[in-house]
PDB file of N, CA and C in Angstrom:
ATOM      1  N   UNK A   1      -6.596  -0.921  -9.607  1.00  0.00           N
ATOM      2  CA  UNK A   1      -7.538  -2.001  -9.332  1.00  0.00           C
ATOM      3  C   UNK A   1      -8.944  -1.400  -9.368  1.00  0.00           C
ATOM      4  N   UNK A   2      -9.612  -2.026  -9.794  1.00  0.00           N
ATOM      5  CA  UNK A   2     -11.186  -1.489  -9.898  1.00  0.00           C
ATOM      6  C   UNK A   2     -12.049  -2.242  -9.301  1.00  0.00           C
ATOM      7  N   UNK A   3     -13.398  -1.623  -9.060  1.00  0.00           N
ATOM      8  CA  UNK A   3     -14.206  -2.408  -7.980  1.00  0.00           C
ATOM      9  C   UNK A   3     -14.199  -3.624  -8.379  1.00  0.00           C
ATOM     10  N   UNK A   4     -14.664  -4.481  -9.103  1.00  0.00           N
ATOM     11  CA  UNK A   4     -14.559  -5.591  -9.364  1.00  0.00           C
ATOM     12  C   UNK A   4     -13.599  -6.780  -8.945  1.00  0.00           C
ATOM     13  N   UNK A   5     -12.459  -6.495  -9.229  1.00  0.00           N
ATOM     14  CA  UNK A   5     -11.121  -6.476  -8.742  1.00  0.00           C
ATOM     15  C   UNK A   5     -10.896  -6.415  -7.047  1.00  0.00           C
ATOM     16  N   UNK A   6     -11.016  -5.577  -7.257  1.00  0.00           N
ATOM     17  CA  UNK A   6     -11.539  -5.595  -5.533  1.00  0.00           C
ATOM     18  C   UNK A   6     -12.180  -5.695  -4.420  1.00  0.00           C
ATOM     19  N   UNK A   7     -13.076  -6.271  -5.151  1.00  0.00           N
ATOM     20  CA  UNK A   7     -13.995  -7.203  -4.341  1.00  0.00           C
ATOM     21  C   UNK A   7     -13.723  -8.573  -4.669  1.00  0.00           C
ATOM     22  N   UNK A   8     -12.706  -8.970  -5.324  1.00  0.00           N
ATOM     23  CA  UNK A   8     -12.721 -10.737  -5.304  1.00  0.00           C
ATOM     24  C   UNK A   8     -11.315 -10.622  -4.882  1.00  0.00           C
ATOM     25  N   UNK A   9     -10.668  -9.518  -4.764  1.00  0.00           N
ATOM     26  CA  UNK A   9      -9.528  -9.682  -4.128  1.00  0.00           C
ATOM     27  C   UNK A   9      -9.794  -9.793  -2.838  1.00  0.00           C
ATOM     28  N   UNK A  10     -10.529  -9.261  -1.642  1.00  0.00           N
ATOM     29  CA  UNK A  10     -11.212  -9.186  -0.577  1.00  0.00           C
ATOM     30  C   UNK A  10     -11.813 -10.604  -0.127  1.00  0.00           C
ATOM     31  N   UNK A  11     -12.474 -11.139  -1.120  1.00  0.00           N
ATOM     32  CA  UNK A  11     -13.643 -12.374  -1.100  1.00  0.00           C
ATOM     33  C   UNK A  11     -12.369 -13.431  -1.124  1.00  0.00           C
ATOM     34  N   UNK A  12     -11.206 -13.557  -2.042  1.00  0.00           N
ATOM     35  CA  UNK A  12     -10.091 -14.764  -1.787  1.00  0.00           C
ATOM     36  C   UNK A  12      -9.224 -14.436  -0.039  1.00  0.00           C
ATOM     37  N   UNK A  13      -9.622 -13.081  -0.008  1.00  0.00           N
ATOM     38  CA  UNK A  13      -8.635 -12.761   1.482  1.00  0.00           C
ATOM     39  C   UNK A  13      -9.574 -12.902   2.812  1.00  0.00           C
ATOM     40  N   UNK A  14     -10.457 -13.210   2.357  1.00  0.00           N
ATOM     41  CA  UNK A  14     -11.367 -13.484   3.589  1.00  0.00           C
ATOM     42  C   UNK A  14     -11.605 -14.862   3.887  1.00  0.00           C
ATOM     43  N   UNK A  15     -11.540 -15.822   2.289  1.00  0.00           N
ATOM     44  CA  UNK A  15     -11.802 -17.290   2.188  1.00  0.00           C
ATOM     45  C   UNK A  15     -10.761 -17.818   3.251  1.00  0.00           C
ATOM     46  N   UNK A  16      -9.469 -16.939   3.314  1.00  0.00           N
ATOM     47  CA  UNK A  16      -8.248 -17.666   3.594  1.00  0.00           C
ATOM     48  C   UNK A  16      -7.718 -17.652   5.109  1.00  0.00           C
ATOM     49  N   UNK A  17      -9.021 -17.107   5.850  1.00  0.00           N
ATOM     50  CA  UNK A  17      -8.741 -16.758   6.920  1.00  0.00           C
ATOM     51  C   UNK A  17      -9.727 -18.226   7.930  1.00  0.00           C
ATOM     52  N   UNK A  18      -8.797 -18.324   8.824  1.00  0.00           N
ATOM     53  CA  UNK A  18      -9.216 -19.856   9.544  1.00  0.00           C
ATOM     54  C   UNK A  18      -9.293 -19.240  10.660  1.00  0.00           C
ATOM     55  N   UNK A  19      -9.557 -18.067  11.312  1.00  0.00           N
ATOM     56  CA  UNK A  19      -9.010 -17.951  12.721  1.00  0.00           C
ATOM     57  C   UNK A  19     -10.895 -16.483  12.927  1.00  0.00           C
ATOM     58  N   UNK A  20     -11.694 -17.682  13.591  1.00  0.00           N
ATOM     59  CA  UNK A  20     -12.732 -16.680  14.333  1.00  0.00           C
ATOM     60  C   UNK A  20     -12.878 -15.417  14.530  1.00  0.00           C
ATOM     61  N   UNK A  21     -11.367 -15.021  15.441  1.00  0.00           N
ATOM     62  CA  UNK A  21     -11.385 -13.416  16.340  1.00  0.00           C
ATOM     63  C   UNK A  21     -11.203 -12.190  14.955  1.00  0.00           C
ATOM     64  N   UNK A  22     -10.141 -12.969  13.662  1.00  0.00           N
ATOM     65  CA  UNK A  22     -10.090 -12.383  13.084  1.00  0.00           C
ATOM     66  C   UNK A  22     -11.285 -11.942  11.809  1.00  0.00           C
ATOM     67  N   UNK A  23     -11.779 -12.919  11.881  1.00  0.00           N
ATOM     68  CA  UNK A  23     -13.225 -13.037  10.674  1.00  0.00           C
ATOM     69  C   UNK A  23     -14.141 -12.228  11.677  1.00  0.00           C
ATOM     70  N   UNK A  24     -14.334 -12.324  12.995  1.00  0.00           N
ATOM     71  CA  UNK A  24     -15.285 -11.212  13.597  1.00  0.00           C
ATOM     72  C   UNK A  24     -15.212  -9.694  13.707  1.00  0.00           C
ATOM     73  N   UNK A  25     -13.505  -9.404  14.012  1.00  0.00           N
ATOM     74  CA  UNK A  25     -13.127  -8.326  13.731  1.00  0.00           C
ATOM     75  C   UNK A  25     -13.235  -7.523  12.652  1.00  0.00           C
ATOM     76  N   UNK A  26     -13.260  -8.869  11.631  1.00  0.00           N
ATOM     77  CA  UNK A  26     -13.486  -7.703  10.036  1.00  0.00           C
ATOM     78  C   UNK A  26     -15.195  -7.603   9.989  1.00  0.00           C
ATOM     79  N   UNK A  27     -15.929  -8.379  10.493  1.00  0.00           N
ATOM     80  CA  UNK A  27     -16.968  -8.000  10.437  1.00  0.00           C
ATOM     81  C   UNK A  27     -17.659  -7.151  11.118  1.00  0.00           C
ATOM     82  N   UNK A  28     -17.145  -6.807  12.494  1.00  0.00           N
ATOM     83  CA  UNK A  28     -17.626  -5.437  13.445  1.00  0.00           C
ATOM     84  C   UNK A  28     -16.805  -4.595  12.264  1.00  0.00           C
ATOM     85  N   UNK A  29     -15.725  -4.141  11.998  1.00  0.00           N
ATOM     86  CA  UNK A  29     -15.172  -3.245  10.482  1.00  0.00           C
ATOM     87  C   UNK A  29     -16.506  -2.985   9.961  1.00  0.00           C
ATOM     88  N   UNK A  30     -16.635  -4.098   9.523  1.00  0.00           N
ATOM     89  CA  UNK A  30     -17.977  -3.585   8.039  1.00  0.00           C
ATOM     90  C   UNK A  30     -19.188  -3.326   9.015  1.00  0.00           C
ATOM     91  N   UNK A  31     -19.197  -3.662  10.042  1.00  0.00           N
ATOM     92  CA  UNK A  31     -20.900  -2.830  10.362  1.00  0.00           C
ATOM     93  C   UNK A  31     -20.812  -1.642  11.088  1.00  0.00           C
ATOM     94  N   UNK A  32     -19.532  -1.015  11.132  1.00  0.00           N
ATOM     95  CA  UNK A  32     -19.305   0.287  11.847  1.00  0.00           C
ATOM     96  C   UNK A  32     -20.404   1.190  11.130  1.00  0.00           C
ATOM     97  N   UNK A  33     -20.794   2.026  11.864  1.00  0.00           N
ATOM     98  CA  UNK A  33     -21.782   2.857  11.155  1.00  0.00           C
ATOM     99  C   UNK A  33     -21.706   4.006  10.393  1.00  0.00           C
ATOM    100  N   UNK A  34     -21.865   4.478   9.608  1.00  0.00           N
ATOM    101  CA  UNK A  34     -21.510   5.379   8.618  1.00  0.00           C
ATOM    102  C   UNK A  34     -21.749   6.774   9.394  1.00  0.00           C
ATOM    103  N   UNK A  35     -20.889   7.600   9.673  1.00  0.00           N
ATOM    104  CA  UNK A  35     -20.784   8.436  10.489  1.00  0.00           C
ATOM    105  C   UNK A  35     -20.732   9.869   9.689  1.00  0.00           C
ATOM    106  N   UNK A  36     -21.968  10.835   9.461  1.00  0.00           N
ATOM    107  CA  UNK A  36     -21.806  11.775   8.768  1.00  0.00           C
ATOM    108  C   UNK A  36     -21.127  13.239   9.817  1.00  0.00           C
ATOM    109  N   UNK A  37     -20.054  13.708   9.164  1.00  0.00           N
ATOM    110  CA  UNK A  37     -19.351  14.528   9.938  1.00  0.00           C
ATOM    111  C   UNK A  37     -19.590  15.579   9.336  1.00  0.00           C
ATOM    112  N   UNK A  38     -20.046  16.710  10.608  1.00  0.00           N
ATOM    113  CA  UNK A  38     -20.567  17.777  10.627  1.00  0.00           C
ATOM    114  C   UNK A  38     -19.480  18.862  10.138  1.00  0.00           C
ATOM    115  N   UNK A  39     -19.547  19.916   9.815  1.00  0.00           N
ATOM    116  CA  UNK A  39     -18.902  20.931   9.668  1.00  0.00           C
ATOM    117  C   UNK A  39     -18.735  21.732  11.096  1.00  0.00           C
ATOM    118  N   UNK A  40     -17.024  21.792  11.531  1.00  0.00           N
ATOM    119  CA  UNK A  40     -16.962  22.576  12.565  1.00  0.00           C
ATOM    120  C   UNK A  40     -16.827  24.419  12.279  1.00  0.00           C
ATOM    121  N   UNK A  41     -17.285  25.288  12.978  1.00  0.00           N
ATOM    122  CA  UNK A  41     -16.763  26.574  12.788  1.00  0.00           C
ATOM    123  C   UNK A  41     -15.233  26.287  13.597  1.00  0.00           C
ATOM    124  N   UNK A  42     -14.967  27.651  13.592  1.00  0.00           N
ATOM    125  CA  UNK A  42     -13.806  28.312  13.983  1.00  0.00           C
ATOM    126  C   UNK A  42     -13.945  27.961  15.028  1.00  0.00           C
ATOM    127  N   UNK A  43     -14.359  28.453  15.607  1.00  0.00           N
ATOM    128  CA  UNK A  43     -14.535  28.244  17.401  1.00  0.00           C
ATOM    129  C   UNK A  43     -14.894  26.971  18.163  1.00  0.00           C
ATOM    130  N   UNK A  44     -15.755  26.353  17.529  1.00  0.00           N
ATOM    131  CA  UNK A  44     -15.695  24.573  17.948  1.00  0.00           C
ATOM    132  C   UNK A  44     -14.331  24.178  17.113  1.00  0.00           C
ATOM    133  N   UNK A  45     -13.384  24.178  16.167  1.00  0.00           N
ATOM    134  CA  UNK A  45     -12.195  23.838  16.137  1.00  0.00           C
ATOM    135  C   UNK A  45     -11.433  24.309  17.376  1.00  0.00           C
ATOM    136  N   UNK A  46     -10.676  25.402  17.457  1.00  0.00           N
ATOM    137  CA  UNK A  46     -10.467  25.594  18.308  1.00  0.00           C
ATOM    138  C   UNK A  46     -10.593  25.031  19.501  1.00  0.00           C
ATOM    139  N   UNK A  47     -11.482  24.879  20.031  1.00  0.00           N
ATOM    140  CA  UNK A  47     -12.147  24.677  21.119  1.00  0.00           C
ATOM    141  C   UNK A  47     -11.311  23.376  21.264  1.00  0.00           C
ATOM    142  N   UNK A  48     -11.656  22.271  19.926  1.00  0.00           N
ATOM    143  CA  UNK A  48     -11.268  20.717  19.906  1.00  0.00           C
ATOM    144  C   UNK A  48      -9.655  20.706  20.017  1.00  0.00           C
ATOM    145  N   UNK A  49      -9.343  21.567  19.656  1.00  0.00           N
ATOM    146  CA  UNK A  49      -7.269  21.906  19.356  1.00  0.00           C
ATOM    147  C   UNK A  49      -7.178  21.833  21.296  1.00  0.00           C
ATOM    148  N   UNK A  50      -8.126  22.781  21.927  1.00  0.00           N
ATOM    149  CA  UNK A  50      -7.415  23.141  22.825  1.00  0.00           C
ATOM    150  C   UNK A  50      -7.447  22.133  24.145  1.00  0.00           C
ATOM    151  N   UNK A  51      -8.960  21.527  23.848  1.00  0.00           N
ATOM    152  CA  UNK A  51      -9.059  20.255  24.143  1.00  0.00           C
ATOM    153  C   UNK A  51      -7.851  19.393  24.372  1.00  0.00           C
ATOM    154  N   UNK A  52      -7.394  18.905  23.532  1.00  0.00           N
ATOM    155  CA  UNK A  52      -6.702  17.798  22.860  1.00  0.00           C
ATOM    156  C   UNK A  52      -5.241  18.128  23.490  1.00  0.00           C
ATOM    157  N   UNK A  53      -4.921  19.700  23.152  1.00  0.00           N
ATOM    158  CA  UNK A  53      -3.656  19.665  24.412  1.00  0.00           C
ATOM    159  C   UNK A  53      -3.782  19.413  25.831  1.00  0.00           C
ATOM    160  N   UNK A  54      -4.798  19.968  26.617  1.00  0.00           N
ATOM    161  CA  UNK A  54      -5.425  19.407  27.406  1.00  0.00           C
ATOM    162  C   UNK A  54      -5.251  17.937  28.226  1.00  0.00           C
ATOM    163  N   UNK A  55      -5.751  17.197  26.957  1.00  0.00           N
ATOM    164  CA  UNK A  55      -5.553  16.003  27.895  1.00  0.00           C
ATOM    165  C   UNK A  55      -3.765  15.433  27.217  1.00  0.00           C
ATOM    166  N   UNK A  56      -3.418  15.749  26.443  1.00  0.00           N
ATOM    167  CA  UNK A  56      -1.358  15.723  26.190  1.00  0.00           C
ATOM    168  C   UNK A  56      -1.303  15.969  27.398  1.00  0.00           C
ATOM    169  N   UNK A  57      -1.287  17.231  27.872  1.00  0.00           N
ATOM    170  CA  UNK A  57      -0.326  18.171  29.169  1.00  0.00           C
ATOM    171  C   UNK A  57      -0.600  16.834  30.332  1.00  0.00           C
ATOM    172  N   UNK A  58      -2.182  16.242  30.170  1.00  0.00           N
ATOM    173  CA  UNK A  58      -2.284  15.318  31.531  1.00  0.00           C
ATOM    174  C   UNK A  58      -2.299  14.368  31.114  1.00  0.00           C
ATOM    175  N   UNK A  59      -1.374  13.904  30.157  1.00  0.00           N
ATOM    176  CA  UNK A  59      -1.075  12.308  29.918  1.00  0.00           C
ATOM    177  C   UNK A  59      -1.635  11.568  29.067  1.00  0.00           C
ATOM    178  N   UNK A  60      -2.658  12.052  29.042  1.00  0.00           N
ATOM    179  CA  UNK A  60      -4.174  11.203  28.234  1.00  0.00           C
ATOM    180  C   UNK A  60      -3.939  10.771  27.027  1.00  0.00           C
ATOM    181  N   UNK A  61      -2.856  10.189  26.072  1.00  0.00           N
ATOM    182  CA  UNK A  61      -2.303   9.606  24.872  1.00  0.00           C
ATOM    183  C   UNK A  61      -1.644   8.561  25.069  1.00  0.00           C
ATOM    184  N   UNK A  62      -1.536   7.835  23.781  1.00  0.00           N
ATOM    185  CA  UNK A  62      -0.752   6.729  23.773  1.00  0.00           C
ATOM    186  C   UNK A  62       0.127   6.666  22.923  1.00  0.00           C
ATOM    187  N   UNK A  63       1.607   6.320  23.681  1.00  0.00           N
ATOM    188  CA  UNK A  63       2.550   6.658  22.491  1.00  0.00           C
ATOM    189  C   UNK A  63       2.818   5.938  21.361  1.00  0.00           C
ATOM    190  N   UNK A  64       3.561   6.157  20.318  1.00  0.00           N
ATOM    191  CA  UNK A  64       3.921   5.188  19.561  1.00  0.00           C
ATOM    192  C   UNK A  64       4.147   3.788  20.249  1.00  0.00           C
ATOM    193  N   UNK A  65       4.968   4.086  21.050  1.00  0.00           N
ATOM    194  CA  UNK A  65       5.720   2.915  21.295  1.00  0.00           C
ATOM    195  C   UNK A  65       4.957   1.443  21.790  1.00  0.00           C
ATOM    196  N   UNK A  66       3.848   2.278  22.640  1.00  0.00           N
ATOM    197  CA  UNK A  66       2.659   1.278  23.048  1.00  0.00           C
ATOM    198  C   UNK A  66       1.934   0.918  21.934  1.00  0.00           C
ATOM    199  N   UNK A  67       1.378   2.028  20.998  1.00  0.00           N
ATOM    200  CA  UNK A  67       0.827   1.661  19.952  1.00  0.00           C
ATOM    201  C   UNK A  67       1.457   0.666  19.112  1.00  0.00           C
ATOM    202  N   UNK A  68       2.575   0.801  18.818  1.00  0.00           N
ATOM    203  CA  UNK A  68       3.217  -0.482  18.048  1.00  0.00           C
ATOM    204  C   UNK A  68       2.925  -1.852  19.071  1.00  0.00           C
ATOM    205  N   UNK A  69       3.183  -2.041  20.129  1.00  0.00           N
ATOM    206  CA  UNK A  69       2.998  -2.639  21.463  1.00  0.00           C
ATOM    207  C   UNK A  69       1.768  -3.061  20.925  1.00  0.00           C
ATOM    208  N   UNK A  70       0.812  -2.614  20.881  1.00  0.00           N
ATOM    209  CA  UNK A  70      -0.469  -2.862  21.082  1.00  0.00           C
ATOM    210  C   UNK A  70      -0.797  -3.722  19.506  1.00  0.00           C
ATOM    211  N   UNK A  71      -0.564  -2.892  18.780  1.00  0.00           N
ATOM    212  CA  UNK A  71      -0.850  -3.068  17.428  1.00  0.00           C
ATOM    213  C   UNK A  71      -0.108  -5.242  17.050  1.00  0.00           C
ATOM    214  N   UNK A  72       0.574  -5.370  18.064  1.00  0.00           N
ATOM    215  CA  UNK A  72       1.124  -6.860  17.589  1.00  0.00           C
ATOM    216  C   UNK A  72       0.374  -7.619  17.518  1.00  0.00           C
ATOM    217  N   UNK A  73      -0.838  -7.520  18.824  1.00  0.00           N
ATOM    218  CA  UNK A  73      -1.611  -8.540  19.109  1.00  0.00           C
ATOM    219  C   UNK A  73      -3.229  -7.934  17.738  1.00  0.00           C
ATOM    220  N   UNK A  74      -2.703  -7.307  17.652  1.00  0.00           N
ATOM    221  CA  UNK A  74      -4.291  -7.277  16.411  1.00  0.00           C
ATOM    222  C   UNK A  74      -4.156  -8.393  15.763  1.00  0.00           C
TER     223      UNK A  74
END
Protein backbone atom coordinates (compact mmCIF):
# COMPACT_ATOMS: atom_id res chain seq x y z
CA UNK A 1 0.00 0.00 0.00
CA UNK A 2 1.44 3.37 -0.67
CA UNK A 3 0.91 6.70 0.85
CA UNK A 4 -1.80 7.59 -1.16
CA UNK A 5 -3.56 4.50 -0.52
CA UNK A 6 -3.19 5.05 2.77
CA UNK A 7 -4.37 7.90 3.47
CA UNK A 8 -7.88 7.33 1.91
CA UNK A 9 -7.82 4.12 3.46
CA UNK A 10 -7.59 6.01 6.93
CA UNK A 11 -9.98 9.01 5.65
CA UNK A 12 -12.96 6.00 4.71
CA UNK A 13 -11.97 4.49 8.39
CA UNK A 14 -12.41 7.51 10.15
CA UNK A 15 -15.70 8.61 8.00
CA UNK A 16 -17.13 5.39 9.51
CA UNK A 17 -16.74 6.01 12.92
CA UNK A 18 -20.06 7.41 14.85
CA UNK A 19 -18.86 7.12 18.34
CA UNK A 20 -17.07 10.63 19.95
CA UNK A 21 -14.62 8.82 22.64
CA UNK A 22 -13.35 7.01 19.73
CA UNK A 23 -12.82 9.95 17.06
CA UNK A 24 -11.12 11.85 20.16
CA UNK A 25 -8.88 9.15 20.99
CA UNK A 26 -7.54 8.99 17.47
CA UNK A 27 -7.09 12.47 17.60
CA UNK A 28 -5.03 12.87 21.01
CA UNK A 29 -2.97 9.71 18.69
CA UNK A 30 -2.21 12.25 16.07
CA UNK A 31 -1.23 15.17 18.32
CA UNK A 32 1.12 13.10 20.48
CA UNK A 33 4.27 14.88 20.16
CA UNK A 34 7.08 13.81 18.19
CA UNK A 35 9.50 12.64 20.67
CA UNK A 36 13.23 12.74 19.59
CA UNK A 37 15.09 9.88 21.42
CA UNK A 38 18.36 10.43 22.66
CA UNK A 39 21.16 8.03 22.45
CA UNK A 40 21.76 6.09 25.72
CA UNK A 41 25.50 5.06 26.74
CA UNK A 42 26.27 1.93 28.43
CA UNK A 43 25.76 3.01 31.72
CA UNK A 44 22.42 4.98 31.46
CA UNK A 45 21.23 1.55 29.75
CA UNK A 46 22.12 -0.28 32.32
CA UNK A 47 21.13 1.84 34.79
CA UNK A 48 17.36 1.71 32.87
CA UNK A 49 17.67 -2.48 32.81
CA UNK A 50 18.26 -2.25 36.44
CA UNK A 51 15.65 0.10 37.06
CA UNK A 52 12.98 -1.79 35.46
CA UNK A 53 13.78 -4.99 37.53
CA UNK A 54 13.41 -2.91 40.30
CA UNK A 55 10.10 -2.00 40.10
CA UNK A 56 9.17 -6.19 38.62
CA UNK A 57 10.74 -7.42 42.08
CA UNK A 58 8.04 -4.66 43.72
CA UNK A 59 5.17 -5.35 41.61
CA UNK A 60 5.13 -2.27 39.57
CA UNK A 61 3.77 -4.09 36.07
CA UNK A 62 0.86 -5.09 34.52
CA UNK A 63 0.25 -8.41 33.45
CA UNK A 64 -0.94 -9.72 30.37
CA UNK A 65 -3.84 -10.80 31.72
CA UNK A 66 -5.01 -7.30 32.94
CA UNK A 67 -3.67 -5.92 29.87
CA UNK A 68 -5.93 -7.97 27.73
CA UNK A 69 -8.56 -6.95 30.63
CA UNK A 70 -7.90 -3.57 30.01
CA UNK A 71 -7.35 -3.53 26.37
CA UNK A 72 -11.47 -4.61 25.90
CA UNK A 73 -12.71 -1.44 26.89
CA UNK A 74 -10.40 0.62 24.34
Amino acid sequence: MNVAELKTHLHQEIESINNLEQLEEILAMLNVPKVRFEKMSLEEYAEAIDEARKQIKQGQFTSVEDLEKESESW
